[in-house]
C-alpha atoms as a PDB file:
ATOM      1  CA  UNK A   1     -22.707   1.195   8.850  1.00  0.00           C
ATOM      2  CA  UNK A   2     -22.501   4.098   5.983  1.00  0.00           C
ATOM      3  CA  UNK A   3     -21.684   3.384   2.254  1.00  0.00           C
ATOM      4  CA  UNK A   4     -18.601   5.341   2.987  1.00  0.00           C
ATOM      5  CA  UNK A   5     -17.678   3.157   6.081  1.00  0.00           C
ATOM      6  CA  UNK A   6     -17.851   0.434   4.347  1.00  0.00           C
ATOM      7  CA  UNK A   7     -15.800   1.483   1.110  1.00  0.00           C
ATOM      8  CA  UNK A   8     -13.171   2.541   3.451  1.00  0.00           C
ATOM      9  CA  UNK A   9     -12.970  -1.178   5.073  1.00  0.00           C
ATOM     10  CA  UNK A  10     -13.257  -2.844   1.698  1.00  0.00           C
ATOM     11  CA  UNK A  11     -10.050  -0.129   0.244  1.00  0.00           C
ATOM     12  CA  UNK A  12      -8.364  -1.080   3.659  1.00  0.00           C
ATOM     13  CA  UNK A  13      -8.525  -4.477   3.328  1.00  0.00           C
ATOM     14  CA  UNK A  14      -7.221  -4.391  -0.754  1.00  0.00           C
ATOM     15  CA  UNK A  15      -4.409  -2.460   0.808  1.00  0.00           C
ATOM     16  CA  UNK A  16      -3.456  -4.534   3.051  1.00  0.00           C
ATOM     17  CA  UNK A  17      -3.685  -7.299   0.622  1.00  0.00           C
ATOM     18  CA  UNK A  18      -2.085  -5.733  -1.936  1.00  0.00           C
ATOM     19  CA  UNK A  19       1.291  -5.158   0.515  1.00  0.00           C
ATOM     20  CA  UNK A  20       1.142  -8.563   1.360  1.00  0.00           C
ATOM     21  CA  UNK A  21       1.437  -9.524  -2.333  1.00  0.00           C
ATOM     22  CA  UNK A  22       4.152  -7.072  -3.084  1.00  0.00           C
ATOM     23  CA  UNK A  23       6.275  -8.570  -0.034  1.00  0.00           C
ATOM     24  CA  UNK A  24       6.711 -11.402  -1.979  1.00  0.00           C
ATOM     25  CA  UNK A  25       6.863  -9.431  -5.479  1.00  0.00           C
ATOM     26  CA  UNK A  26       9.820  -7.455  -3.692  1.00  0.00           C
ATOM     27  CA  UNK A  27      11.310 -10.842  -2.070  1.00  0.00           C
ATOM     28  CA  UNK A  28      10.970 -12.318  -5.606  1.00  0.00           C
ATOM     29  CA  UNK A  29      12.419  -9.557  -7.526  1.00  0.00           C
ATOM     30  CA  UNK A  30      15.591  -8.469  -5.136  1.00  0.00           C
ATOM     31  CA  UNK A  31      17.941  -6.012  -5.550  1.00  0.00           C
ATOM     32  CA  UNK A  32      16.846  -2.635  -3.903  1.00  0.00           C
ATOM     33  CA  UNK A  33      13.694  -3.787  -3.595  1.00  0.00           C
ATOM     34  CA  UNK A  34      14.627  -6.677  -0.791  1.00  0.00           C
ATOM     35  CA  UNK A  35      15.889  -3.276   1.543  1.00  0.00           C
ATOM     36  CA  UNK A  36      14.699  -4.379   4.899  1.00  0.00           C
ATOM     37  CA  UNK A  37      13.184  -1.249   5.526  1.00  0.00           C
ATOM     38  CA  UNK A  38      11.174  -1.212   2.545  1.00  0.00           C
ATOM     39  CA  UNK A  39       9.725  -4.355   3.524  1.00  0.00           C
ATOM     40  CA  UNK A  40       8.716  -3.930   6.444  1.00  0.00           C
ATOM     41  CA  UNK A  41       7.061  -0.298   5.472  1.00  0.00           C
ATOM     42  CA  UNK A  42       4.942  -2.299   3.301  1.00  0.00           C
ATOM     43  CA  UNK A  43       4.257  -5.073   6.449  1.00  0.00           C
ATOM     44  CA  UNK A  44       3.108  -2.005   7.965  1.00  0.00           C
ATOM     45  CA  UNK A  45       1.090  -0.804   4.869  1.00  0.00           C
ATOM     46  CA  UNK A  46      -2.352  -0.139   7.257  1.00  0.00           C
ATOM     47  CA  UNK A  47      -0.924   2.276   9.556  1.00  0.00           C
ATOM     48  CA  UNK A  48       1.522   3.904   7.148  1.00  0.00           C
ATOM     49  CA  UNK A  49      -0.610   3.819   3.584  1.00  0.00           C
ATOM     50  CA  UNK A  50       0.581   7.213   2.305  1.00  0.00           C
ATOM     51  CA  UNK A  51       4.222   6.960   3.063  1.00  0.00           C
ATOM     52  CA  UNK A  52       4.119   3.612   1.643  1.00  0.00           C
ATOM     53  CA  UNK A  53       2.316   4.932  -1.414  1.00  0.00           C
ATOM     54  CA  UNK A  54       5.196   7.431  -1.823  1.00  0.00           C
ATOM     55  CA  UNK A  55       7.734   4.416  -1.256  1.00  0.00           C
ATOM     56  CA  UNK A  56       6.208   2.421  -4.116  1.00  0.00           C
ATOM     57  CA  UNK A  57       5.890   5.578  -6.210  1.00  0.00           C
ATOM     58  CA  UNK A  58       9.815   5.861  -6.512  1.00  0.00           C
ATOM     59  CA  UNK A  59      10.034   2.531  -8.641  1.00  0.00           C
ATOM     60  CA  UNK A  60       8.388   4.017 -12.042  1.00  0.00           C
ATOM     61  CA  UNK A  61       7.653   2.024 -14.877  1.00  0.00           C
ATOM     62  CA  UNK A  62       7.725  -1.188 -12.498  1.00  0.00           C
ATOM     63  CA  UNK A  63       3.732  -1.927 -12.744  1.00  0.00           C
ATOM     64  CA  UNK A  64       3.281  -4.354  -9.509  1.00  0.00           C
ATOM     65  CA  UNK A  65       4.998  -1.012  -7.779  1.00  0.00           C
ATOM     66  CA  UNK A  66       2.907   1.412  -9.139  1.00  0.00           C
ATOM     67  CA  UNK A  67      -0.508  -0.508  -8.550  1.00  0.00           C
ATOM     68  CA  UNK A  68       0.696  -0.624  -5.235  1.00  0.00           C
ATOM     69  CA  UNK A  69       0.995   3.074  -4.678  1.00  0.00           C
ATOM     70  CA  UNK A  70      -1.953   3.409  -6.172  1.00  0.00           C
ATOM     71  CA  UNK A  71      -3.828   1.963  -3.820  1.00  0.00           C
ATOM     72  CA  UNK A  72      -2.318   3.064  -0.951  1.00  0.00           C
ATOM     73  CA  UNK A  73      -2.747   6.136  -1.996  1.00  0.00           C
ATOM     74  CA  UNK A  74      -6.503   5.239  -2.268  1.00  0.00           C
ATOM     75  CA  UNK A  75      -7.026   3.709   1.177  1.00  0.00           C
ATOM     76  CA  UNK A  76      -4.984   6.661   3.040  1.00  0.00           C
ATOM     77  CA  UNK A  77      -7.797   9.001   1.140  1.00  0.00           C
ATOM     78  CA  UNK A  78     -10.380   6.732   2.661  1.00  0.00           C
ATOM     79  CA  UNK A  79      -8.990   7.310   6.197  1.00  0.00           C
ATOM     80  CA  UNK A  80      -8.751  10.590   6.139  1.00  0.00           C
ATOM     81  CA  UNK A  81     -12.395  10.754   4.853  1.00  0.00           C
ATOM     82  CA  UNK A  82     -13.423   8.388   7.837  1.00  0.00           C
ATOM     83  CA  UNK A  83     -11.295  10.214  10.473  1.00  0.00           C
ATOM     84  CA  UNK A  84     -12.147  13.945   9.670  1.00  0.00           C
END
């Protein structure tokens, strides 16, 4: 398996990890960030990772958010690397 492969599974799997833990950031926190579509974009965070990242985006100045984005933004880079 390449270097490259293997980043990409490592930024995958903080991606998906990271979604997991800002479920319950979002459940935690409520208000507009409890919309049930919302959530379940980010339950979805492996096969969606850029529109999530552009979700999370929208909630500036809200750090658990914006680390989020980040690395969605990250692993949807990684997949395009892996699928071109």
């Amino acid at each position: 398996m390449s270097q490259e492969m293997q980043q990409c599974i490592q930024i995958c799997d903080e991606c998906a990890d990271t979604c997991q833990r800002t479920v319950a950031y979002c459940l935690r926190k409520g208000g507009r960030h409890v919309e049930a579509a919302y959530i379940l974009l980010l339950l979805d965070c492996a096969e969606v990772c850029e529109r999530c990242a552009q979700s999370c985006s929208q909630f500036s100045g809200d750090t658990q958010m914006e680390s989020c984005a980040d690395l969605c933004r990250r692993c949807a880079d990684s997949c395009r690397r892996m699928a071109a």
